[in-house]
PDB file of N, CA and C in Angstrom:
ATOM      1  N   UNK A   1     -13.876  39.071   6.620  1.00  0.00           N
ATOM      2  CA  UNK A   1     -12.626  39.788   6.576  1.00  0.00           C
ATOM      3  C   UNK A   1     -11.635  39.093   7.517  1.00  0.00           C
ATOM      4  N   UNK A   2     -10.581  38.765   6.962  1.00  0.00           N
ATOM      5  CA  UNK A   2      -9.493  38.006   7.614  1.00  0.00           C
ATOM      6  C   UNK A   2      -8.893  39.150   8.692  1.00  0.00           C
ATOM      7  N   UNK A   3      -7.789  38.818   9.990  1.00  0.00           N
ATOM      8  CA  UNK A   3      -7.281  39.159  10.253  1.00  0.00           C
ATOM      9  C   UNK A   3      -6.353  38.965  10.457  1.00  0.00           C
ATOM     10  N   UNK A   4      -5.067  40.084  11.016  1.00  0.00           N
ATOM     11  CA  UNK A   4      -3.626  39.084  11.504  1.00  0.00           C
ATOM     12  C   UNK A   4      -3.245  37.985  11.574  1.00  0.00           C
ATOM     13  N   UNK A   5      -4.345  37.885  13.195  1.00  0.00           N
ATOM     14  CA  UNK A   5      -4.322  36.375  13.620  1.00  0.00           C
ATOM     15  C   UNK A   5      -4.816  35.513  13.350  1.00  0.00           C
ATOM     16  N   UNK A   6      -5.935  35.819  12.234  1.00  0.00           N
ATOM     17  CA  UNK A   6      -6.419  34.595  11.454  1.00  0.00           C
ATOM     18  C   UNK A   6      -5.384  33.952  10.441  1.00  0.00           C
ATOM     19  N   UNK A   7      -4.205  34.647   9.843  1.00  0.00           N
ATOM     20  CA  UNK A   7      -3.730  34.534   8.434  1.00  0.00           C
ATOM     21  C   UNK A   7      -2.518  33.632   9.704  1.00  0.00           C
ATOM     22  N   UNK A   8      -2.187  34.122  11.325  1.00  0.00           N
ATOM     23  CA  UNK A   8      -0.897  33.375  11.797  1.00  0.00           C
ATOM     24  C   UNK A   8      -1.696  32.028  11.632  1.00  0.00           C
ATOM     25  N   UNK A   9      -2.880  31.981  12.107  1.00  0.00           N
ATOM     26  CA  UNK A   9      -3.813  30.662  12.959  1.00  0.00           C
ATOM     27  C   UNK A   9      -3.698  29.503  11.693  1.00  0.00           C
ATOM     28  N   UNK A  10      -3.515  30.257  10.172  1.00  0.00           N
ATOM     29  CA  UNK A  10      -3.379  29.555   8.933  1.00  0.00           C
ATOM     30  C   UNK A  10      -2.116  28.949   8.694  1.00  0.00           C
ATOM     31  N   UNK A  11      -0.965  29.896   9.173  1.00  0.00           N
ATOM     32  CA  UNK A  11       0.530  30.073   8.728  1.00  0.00           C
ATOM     33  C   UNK A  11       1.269  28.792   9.226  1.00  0.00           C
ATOM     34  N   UNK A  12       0.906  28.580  10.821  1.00  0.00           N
ATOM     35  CA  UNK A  12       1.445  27.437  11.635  1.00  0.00           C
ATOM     36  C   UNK A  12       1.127  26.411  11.210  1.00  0.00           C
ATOM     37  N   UNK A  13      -0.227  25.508  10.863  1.00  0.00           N
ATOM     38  CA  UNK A  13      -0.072  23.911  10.413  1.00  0.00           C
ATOM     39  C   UNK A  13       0.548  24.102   9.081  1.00  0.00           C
ATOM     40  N   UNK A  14       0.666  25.059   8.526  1.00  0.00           N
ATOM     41  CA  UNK A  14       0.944  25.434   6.904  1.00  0.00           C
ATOM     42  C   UNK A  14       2.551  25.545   7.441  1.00  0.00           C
ATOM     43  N   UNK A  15       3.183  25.935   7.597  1.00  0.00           N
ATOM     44  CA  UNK A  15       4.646  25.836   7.651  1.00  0.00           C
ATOM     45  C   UNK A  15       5.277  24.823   8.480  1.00  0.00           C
ATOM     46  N   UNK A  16       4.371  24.100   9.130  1.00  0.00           N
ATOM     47  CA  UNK A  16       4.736  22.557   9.830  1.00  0.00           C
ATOM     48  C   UNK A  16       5.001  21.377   8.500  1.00  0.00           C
ATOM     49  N   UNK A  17       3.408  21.434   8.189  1.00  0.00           N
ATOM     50  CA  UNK A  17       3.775  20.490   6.651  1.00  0.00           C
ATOM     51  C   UNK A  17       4.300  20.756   5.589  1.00  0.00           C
ATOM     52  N   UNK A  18       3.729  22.165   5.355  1.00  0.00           N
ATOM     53  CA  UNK A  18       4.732  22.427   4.066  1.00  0.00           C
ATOM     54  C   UNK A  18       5.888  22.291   3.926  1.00  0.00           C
ATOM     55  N   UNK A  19       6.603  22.986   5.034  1.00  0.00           N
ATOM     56  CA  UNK A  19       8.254  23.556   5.036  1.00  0.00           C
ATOM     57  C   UNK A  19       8.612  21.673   5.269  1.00  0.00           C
ATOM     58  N   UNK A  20       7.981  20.876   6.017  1.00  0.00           N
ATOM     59  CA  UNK A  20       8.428  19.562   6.335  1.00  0.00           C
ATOM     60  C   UNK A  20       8.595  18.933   4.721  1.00  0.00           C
ATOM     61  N   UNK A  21       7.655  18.786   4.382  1.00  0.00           N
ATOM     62  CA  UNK A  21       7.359  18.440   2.937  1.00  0.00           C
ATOM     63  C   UNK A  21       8.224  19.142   2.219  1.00  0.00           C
ATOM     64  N   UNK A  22       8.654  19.995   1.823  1.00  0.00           N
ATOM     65  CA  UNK A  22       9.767  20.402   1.329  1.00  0.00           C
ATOM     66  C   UNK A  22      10.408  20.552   1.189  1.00  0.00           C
ATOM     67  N   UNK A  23      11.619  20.130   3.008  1.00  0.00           N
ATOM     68  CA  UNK A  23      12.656  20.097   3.003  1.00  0.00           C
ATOM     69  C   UNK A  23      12.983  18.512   2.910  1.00  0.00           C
ATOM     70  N   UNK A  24      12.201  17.541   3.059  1.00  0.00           N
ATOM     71  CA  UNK A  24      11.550  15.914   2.624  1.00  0.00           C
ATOM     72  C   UNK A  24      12.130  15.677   1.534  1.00  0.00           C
ATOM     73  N   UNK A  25      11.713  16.528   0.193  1.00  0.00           N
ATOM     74  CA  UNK A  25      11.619  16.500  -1.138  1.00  0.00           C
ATOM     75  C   UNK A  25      12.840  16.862  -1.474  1.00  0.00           C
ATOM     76  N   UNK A  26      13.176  17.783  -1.015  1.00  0.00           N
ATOM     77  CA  UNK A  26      14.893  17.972  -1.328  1.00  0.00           C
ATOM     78  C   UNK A  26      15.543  17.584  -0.434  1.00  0.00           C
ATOM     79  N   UNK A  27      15.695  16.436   0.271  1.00  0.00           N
ATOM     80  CA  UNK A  27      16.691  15.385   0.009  1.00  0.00           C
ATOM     81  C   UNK A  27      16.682  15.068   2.130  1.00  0.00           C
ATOM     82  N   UNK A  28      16.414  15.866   2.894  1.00  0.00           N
ATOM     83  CA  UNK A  28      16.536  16.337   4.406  1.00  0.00           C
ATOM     84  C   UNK A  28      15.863  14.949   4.825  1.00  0.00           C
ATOM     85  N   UNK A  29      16.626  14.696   6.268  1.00  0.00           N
ATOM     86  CA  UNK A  29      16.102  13.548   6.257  1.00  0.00           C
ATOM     87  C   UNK A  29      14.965  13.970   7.602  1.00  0.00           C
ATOM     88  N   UNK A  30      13.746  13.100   7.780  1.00  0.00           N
ATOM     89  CA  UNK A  30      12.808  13.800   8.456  1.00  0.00           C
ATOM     90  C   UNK A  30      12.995  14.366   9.979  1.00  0.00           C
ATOM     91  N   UNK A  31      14.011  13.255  10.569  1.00  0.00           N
ATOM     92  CA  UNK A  31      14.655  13.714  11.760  1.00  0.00           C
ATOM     93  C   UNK A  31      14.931  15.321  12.027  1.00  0.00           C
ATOM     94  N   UNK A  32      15.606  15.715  10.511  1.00  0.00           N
ATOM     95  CA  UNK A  32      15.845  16.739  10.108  1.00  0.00           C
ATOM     96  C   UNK A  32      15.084  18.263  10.193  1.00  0.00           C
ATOM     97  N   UNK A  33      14.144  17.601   9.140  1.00  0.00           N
ATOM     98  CA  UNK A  33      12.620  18.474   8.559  1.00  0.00           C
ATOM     99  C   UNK A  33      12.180  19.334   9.419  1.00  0.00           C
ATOM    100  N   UNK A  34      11.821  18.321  10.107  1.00  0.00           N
ATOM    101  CA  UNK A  34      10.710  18.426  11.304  1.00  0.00           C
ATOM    102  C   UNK A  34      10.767  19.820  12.438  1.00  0.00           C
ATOM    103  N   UNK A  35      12.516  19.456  12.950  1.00  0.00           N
ATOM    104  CA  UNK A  35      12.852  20.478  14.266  1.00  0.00           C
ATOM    105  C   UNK A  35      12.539  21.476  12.999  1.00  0.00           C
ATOM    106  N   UNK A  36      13.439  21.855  12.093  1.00  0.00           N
ATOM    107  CA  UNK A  36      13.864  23.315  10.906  1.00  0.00           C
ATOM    108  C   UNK A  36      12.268  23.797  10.667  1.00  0.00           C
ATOM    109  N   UNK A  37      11.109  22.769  10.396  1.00  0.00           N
ATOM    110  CA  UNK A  37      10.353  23.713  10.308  1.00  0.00           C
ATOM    111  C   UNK A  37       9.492  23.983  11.330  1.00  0.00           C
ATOM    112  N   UNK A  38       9.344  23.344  12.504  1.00  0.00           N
ATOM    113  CA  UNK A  38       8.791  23.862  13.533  1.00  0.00           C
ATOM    114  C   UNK A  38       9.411  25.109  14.130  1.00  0.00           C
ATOM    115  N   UNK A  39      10.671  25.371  13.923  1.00  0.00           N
ATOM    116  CA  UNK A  39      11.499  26.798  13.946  1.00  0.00           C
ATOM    117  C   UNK A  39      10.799  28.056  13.755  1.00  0.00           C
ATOM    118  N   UNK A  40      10.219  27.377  12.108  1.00  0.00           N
ATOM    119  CA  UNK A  40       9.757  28.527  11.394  1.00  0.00           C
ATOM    120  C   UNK A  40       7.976  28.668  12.146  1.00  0.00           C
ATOM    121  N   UNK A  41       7.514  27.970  12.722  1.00  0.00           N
ATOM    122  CA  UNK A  41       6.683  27.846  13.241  1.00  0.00           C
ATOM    123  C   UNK A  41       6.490  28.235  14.720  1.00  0.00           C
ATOM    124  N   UNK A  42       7.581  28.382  15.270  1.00  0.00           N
ATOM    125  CA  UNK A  42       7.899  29.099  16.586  1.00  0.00           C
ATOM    126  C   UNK A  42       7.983  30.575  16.307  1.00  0.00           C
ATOM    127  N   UNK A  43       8.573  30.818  15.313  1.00  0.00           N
ATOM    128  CA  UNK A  43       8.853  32.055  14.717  1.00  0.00           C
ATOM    129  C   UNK A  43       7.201  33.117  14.580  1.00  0.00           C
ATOM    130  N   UNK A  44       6.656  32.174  13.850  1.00  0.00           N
ATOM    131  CA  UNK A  44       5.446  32.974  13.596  1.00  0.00           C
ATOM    132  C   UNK A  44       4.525  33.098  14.484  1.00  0.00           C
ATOM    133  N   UNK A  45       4.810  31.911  15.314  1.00  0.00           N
ATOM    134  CA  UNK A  45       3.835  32.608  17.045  1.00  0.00           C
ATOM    135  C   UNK A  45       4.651  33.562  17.821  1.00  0.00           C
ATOM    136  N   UNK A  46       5.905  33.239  17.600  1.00  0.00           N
ATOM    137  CA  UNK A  46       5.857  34.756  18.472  1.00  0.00           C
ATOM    138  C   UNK A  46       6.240  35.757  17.812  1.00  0.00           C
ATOM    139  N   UNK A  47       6.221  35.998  16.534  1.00  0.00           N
ATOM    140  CA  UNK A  47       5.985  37.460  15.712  1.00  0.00           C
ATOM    141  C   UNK A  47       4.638  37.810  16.142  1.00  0.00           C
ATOM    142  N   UNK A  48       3.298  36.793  16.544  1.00  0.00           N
ATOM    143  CA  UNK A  48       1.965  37.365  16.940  1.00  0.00           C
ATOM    144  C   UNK A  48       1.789  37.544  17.989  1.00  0.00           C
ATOM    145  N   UNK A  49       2.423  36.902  19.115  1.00  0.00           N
ATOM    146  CA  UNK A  49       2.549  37.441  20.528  1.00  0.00           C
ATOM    147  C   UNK A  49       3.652  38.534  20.911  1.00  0.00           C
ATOM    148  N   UNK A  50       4.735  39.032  20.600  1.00  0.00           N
ATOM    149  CA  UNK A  50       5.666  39.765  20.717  1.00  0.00           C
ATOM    150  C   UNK A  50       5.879  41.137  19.849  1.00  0.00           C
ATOM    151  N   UNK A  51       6.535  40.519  18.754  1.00  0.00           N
ATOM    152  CA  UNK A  51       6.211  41.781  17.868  1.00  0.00           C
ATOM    153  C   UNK A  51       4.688  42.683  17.409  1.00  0.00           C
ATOM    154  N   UNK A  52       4.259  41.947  16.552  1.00  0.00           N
ATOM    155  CA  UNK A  52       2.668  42.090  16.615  1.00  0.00           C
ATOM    156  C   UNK A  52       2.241  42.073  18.000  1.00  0.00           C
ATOM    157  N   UNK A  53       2.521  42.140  18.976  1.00  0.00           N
ATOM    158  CA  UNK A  53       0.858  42.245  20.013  1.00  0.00           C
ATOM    159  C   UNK A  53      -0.666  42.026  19.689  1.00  0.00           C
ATOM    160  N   UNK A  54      -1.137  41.545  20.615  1.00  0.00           N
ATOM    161  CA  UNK A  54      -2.836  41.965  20.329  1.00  0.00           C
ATOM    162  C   UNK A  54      -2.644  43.126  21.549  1.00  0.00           C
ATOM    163  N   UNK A  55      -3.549  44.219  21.209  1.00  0.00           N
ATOM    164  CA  UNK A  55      -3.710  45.619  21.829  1.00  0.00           C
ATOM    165  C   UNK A  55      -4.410  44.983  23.003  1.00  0.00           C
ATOM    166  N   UNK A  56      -4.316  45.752  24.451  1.00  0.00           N
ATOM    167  CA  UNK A  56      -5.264  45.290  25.008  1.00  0.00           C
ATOM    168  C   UNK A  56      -6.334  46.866  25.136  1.00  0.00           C
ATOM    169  N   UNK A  57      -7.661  46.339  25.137  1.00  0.00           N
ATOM    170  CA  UNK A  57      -8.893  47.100  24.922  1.00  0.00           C
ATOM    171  C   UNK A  57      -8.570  47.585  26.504  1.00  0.00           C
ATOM    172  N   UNK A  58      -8.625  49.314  26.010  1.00  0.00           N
ATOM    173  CA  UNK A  58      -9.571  49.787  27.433  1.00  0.00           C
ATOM    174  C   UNK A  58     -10.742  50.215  27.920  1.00  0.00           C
ATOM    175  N   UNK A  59     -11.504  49.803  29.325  1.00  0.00           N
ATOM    176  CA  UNK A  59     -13.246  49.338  29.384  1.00  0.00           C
ATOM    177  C   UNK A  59     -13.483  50.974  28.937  1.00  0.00           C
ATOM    178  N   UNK A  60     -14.917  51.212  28.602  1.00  0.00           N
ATOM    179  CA  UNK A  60     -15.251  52.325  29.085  1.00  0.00           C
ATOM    180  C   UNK A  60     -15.353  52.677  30.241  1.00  0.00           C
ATOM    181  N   UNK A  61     -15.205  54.344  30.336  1.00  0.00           N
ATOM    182  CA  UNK A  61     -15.045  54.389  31.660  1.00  0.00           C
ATOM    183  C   UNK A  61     -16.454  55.411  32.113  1.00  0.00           C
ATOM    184  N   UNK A  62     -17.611  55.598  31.037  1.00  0.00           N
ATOM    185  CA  UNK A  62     -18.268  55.763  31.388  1.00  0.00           C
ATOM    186  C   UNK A  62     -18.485  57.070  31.723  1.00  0.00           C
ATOM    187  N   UNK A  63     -19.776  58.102  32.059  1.00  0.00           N
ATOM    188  CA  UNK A  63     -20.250  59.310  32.429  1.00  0.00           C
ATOM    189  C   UNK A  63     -19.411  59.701  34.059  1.00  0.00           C
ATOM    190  N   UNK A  64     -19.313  58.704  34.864  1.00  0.00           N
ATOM    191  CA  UNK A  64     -19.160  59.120  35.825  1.00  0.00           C
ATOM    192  C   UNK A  64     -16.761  59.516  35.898  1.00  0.00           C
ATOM    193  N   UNK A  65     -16.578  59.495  35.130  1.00  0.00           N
ATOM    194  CA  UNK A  65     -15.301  59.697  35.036  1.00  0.00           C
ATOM    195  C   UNK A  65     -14.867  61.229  34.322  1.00  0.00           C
ATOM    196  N   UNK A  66     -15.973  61.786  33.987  1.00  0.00           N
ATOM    197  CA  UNK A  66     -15.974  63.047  33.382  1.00  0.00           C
ATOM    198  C   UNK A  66     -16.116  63.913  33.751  1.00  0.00           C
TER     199      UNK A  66
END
């Protein structure tokens, strides 16, 4: 079973080459490409650190807290 951060951990080399490769193909010159899609690649790490969060776990606290 996939998660969040498995599908970001996919998203980033995937929108480095792709979006590069595609803006390549239509006509961008790579100088170009490159910054625009690492953008989109900045973007999606911090939609998983910022927006998305990872929760942080709290320990048990065990019998003696009751």
């Amino acid at each position: 079973m996939t998660s969040y951060y498995d599908v970001v951990l996919g998203l980033i080399p995937l929108s480095l080459a792709g979006l590069t490769a595609a803006l390549v193909a239509g006509g961008l010159p790579s100088a170009v490409a490159v910054p625009l899609a690492s953008t989109v690649a900045v973007g999606v790490i911090g939609h998983a650190m910022f927006v998305n969060g990872p929760d942080a776990e709290t320990p048990e606290t065990g019998p003696a807290a009751e």
